[in-house]
C-alpha atoms as a PDB file:
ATOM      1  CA  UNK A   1       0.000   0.000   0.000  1.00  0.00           C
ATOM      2  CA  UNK A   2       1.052   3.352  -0.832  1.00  0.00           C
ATOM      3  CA  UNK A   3      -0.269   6.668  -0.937  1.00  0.00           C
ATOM      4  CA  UNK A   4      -1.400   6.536  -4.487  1.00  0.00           C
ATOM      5  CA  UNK A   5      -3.346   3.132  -3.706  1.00  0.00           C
ATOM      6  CA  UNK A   6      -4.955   4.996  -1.080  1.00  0.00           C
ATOM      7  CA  UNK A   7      -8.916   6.544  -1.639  1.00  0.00           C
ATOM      8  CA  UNK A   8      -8.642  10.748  -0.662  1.00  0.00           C
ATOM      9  CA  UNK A   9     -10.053  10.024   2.307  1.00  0.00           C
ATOM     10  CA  UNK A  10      -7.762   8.063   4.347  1.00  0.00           C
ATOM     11  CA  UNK A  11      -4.998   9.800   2.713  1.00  0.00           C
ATOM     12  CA  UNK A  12      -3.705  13.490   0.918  1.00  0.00           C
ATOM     13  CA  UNK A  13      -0.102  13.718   0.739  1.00  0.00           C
ATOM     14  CA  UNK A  14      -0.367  17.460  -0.304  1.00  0.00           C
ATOM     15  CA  UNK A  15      -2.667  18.065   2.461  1.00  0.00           C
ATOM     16  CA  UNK A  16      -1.780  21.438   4.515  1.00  0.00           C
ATOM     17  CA  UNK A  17      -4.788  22.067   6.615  1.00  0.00           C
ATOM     18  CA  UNK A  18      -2.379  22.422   9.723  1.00  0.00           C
ATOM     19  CA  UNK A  19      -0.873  25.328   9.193  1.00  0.00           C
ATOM     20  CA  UNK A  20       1.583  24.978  12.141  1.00  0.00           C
ATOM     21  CA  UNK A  21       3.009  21.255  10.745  1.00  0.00           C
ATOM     22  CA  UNK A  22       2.818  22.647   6.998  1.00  0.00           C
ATOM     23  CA  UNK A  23       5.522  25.481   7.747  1.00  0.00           C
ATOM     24  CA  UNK A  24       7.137  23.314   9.612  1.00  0.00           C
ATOM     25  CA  UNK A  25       7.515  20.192   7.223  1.00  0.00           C
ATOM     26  CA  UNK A  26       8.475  23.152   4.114  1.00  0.00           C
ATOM     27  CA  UNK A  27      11.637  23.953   6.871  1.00  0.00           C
ATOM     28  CA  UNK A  28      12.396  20.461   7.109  1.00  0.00           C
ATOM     29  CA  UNK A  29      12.941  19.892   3.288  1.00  0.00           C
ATOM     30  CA  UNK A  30      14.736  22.947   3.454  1.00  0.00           C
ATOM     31  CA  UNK A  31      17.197  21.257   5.844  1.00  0.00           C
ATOM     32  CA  UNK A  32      17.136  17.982   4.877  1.00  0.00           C
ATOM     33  CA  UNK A  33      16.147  18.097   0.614  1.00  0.00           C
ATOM     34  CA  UNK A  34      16.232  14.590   0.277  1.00  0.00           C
ATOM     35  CA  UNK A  35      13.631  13.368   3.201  1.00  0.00           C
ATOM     36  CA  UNK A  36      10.054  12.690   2.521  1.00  0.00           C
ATOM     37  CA  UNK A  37       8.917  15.535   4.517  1.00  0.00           C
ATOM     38  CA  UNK A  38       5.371  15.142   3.326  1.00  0.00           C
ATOM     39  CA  UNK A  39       1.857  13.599   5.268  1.00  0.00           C
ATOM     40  CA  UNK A  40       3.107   9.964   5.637  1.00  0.00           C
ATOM     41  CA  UNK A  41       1.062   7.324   4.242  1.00  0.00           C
ATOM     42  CA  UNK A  42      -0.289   4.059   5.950  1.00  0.00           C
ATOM     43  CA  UNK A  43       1.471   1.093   5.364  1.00  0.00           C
ATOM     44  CA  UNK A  44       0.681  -2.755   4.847  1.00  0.00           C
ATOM     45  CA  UNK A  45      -2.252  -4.626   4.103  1.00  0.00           C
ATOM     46  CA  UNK A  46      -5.218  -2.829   2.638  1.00  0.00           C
ATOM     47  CA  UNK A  47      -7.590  -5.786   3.487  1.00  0.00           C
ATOM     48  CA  UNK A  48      -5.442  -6.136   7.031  1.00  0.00           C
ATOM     49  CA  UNK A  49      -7.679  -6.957  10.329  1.00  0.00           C
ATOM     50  CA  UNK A  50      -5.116  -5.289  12.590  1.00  0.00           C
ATOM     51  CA  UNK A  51      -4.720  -1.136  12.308  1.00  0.00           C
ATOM     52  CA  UNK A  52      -2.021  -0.196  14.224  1.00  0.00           C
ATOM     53  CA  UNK A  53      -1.862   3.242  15.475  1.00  0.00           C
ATOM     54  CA  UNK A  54       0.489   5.460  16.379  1.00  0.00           C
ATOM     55  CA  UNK A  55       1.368   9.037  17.505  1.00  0.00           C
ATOM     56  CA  UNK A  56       2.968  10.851  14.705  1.00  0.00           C
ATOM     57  CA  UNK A  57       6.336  10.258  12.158  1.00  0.00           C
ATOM     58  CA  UNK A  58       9.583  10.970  13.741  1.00  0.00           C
ATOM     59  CA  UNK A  59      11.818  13.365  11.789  1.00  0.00           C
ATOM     60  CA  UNK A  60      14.419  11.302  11.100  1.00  0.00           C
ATOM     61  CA  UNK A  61      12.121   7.855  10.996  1.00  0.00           C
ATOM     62  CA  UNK A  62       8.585   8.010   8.588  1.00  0.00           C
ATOM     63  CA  UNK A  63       9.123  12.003   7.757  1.00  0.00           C
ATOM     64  CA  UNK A  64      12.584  10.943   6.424  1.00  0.00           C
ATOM     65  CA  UNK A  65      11.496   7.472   5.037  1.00  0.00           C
ATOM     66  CA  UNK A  66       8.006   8.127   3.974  1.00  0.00           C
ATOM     67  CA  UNK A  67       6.998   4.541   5.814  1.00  0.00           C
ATOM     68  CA  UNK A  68       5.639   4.158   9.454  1.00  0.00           C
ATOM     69  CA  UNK A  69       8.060   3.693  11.965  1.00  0.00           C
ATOM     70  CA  UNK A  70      10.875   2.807   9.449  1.00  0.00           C
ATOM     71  CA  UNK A  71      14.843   4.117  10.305  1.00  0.00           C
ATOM     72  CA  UNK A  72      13.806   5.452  13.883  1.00  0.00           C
ATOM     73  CA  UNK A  73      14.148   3.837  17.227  1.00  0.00           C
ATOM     74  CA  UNK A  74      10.733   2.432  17.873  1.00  0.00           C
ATOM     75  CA  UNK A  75      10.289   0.762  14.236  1.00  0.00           C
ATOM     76  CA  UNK A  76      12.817  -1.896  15.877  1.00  0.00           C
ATOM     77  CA  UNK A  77      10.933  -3.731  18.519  1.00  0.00           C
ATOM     78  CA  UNK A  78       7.822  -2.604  16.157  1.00  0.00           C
ATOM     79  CA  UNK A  79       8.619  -4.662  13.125  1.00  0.00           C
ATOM     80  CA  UNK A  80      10.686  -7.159  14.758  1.00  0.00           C
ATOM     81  CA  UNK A  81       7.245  -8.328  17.304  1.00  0.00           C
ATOM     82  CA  UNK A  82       5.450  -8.237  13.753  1.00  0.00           C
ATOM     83  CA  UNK A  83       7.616 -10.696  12.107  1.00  0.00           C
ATOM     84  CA  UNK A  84       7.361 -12.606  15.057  1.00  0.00           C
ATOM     85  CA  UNK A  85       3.982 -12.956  14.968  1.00  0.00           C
ATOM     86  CA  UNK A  86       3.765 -13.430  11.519  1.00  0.00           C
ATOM     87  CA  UNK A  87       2.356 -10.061  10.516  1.00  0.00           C
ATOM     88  CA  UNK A  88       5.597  -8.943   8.749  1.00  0.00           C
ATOM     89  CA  UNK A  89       8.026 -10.659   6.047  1.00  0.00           C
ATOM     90  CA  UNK A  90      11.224  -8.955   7.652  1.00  0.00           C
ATOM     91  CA  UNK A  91      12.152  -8.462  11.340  1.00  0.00           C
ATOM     92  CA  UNK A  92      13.251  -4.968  10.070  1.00  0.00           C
ATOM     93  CA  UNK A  93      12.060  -2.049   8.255  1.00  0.00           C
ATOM     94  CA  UNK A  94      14.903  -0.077   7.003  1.00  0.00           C
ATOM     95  CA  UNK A  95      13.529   2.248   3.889  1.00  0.00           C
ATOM     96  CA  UNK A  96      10.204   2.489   2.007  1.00  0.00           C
ATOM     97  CA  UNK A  97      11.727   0.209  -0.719  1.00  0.00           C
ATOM     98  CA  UNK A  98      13.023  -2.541   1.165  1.00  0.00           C
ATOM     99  CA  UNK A  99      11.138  -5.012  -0.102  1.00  0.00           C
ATOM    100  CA  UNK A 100       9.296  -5.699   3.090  1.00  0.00           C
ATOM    101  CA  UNK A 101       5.722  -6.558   3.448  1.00  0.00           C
ATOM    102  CA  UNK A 102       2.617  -6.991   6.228  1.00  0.00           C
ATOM    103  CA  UNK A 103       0.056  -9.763   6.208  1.00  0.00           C
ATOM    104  CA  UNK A 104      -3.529  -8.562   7.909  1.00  0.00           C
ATOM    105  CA  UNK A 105      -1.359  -5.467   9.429  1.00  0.00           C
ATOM    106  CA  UNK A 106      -1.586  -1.842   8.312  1.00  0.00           C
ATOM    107  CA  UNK A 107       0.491   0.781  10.061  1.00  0.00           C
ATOM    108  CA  UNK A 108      -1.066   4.629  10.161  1.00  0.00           C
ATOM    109  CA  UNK A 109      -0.387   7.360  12.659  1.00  0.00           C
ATOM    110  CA  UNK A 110      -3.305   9.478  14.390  1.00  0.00           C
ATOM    111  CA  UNK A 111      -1.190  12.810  12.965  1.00  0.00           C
ATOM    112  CA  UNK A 112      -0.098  12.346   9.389  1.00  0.00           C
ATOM    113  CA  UNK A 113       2.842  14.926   9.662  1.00  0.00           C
ATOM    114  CA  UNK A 114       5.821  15.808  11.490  1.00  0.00           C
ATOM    115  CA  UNK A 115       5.168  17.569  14.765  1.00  0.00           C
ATOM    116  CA  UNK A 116       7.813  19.878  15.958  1.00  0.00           C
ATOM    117  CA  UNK A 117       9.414  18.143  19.317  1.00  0.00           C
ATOM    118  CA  UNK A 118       6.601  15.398  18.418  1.00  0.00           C
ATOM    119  CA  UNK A 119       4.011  16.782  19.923  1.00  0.00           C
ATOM    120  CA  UNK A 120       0.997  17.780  17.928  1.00  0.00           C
ATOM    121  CA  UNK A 121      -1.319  20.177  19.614  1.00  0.00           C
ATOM    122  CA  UNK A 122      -5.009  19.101  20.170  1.00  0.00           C
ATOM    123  CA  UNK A 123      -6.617  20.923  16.931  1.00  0.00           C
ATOM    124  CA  UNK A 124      -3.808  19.316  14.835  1.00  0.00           C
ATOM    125  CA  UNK A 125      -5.112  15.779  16.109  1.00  0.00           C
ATOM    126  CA  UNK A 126      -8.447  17.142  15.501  1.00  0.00           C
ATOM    127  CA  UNK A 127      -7.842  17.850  11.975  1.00  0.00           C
ATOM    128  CA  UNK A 128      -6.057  14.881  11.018  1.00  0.00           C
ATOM    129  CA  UNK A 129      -8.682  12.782  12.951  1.00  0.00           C
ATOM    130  CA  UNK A 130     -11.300  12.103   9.377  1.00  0.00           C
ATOM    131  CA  UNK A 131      -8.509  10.451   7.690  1.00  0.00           C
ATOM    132  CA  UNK A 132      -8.321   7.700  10.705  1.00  0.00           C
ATOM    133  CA  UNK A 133     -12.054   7.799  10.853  1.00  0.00           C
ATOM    134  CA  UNK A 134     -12.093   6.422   7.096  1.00  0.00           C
ATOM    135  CA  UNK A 135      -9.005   3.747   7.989  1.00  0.00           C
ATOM    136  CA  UNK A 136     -11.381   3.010  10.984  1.00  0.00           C
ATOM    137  CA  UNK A 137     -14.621   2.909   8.627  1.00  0.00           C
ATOM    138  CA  UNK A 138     -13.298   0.409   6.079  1.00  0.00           C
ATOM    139  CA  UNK A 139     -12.279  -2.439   8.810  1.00  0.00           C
ATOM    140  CA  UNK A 140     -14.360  -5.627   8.686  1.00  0.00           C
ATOM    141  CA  UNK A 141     -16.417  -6.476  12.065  1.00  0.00           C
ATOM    142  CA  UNK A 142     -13.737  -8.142  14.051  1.00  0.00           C
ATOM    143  CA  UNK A 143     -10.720  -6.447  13.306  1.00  0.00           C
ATOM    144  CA  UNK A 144      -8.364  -5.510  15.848  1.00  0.00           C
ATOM    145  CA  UNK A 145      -6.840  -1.809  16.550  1.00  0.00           C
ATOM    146  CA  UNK A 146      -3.559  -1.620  18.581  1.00  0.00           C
ATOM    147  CA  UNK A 147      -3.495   1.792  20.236  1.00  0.00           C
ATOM    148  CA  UNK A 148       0.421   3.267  20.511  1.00  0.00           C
ATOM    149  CA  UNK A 149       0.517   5.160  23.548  1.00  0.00           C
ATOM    150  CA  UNK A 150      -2.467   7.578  25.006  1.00  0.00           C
ATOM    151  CA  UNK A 151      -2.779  10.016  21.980  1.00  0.00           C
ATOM    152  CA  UNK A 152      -3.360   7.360  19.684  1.00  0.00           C
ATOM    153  CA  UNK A 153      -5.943   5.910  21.889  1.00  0.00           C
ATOM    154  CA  UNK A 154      -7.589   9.003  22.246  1.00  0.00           C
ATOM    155  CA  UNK A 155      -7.588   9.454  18.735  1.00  0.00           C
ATOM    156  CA  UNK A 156      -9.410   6.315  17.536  1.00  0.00           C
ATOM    157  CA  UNK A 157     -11.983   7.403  20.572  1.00  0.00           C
ATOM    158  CA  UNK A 158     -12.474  10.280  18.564  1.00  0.00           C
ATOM    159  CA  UNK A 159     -12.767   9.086  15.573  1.00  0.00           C
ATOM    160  CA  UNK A 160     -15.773   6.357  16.244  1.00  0.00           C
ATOM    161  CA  UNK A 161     -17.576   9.386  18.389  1.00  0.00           C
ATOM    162  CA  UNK A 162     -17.050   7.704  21.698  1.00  0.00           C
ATOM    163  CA  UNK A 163     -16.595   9.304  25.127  1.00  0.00           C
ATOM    164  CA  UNK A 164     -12.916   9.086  26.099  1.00  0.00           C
ATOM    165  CA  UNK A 165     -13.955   8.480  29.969  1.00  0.00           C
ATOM    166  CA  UNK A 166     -15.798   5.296  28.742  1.00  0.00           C
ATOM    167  CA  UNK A 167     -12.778   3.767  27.631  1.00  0.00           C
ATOM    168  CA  UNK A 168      -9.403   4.058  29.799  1.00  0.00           C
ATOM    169  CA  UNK A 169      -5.898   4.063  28.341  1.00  0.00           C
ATOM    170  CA  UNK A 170      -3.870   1.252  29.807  1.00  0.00           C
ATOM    171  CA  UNK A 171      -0.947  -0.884  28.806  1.00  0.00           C
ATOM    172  CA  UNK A 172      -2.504  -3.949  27.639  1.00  0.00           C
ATOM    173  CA  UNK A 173      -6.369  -3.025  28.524  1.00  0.00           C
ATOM    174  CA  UNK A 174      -8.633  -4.824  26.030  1.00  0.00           C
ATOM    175  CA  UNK A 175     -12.257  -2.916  25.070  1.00  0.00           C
ATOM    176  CA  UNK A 176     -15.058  -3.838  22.864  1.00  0.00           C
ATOM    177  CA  UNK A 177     -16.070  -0.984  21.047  1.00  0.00           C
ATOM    178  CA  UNK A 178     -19.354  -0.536  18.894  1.00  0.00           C
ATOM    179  CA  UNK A 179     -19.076  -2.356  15.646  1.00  0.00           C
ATOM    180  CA  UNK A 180     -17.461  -5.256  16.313  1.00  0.00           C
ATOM    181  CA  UNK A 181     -13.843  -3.588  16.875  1.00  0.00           C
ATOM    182  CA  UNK A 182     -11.517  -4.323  19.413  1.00  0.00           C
ATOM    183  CA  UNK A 183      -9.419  -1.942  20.539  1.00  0.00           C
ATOM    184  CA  UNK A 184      -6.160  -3.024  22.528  1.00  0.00           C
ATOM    185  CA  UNK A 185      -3.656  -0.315  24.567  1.00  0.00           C
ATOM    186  CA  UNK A 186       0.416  -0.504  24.629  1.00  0.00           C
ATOM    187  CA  UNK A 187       2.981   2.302  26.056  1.00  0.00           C
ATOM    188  CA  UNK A 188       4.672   3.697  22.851  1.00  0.00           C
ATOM    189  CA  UNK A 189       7.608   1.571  21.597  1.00  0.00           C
ATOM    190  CA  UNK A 190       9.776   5.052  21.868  1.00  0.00           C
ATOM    191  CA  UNK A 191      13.062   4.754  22.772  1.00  0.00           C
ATOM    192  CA  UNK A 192      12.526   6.790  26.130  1.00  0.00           C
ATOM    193  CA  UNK A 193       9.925   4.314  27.308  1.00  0.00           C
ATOM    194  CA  UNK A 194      12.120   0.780  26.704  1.00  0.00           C
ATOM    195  CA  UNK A 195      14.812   2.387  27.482  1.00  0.00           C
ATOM    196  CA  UNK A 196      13.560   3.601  30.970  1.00  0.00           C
ATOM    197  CA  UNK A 197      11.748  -0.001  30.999  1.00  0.00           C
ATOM    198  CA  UNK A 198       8.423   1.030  31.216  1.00  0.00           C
ATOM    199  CA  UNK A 199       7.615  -0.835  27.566  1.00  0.00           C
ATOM    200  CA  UNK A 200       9.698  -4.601  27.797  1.00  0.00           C
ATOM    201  CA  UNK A 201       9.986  -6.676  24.797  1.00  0.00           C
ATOM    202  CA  UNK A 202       7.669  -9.043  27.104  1.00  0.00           C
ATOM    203  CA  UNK A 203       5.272  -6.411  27.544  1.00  0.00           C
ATOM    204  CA  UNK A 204       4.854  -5.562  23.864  1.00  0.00           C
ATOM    205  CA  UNK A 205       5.085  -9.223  22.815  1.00  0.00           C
ATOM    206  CA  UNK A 206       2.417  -9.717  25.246  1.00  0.00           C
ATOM    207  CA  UNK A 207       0.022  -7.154  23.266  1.00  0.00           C
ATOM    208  CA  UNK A 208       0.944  -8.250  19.715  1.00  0.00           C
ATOM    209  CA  UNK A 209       0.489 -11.869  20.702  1.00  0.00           C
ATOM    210  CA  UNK A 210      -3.455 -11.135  22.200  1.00  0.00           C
ATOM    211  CA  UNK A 211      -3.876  -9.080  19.049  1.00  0.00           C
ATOM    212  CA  UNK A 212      -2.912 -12.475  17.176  1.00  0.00           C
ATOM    213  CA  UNK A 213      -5.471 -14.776  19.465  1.00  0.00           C
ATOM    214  CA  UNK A 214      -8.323 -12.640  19.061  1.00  0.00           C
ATOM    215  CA  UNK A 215      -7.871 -12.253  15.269  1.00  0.00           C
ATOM    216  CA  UNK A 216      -7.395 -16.537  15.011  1.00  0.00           C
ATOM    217  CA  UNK A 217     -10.432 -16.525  17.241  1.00  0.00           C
ATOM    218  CA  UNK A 218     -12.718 -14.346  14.824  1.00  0.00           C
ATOM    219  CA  UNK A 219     -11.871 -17.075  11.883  1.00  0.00           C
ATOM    220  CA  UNK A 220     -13.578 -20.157  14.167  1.00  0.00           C
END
């Protein structure tokens, strides 16, 4: 899947309604001329029953690759859980042409663009939110969404108009949302938080492995 493949809903790769991250991204390519530096595409399956969301590209990971969580920190324990678990054909994602593929797993971010120190402000989420909404719209009853960290959570809240104090954020809580979609919670695989060994490779293998079981369970 790339962003051509992609209907204009769930992905513009010109779009600048966030004025903020637009001036922003045109400063990056000014620095860096040969990154991506554009609204960063999902990646994977376009049929896949896991979504996996996550906060935003890093600028020297997606924004510089133009692929989810490829050349940055948390892309390693990332892809390499995925391969493990047999949604990925590679334990590693180094560049958008690597040859490396997901089975039932897409990859999309609940901002598009490069924040500046990461953080996107609350309207920027806001804005970005209908292009997760259509990702969110097009999954089959029974898929599974794996929340990245708080934001991300909040953001697929959002986007299927549900009340965030309904559902908590927590590492590894499991909820059954409206439609037939279950939505699973993991601390960001950033480098501060397995470094600092609040995310272990246990922990996240734990989450990727009960996103496996439920999907096996939805085919008996």
């Amino acid at each position: 899947m790339t962003g051509a493949d992609l209907p204009p809903e769930q992905y513009d790769g010109d779009c600048t309604r966030c004025s903020r991250l637009a001036a922003f991204l045109r400063e990056v390519r000014a620095e860096h001329p040969d990154y991506f530096a554009r609204p960063v595409p999902p990646f994977g399956d376009p049929s896949a029953r896991l979504l996996i969301v996550g906060l935003a590209p890093g600028k020297h990971g997606a924004n510089r690759t133009g692929r989810p969580f490829t050349g940055d920190f948390a892309g390693i324990l990332l892809y390499r859980t995925l391969h493990r678990y047999g949604f990925g054909t590679a334990p590693e994602s180094v560049s958008a042409d690597d040859g490396l593929a997901l089975h039932d797993c897409r990859i999309t971010n609940a901002v598009k663009c490069l924040p500046p120190q990461n953080k996107p402000t609350t309207d920027e989420i806001r804005t970005c939110n209908p292009f997760l909404r259509a990702e969110l719209a097009a999954l089959h009853p029974g898929a599974v969404v794996l929340a990245l960290g708080q934001i991300a959570h909040k953001a697929v809240l959002q986007a299927r108009d549900l009340r965030q104090s309904h559902w908590a954020f927590g590492h590894a809580a499991e909820h059954a949302l409206p439609g037939e979609l279950h939505l699973i919670d993991s601390y960001h695989c950033s480098r501060y938080n397995t470094q600092t060994g609040r995310l272990t490779e246990a922990m996240f293998d734990g989450v990727v492995g009960r996103c496996r079981a439920l999907l096996e369970d939805a085919r008996t």
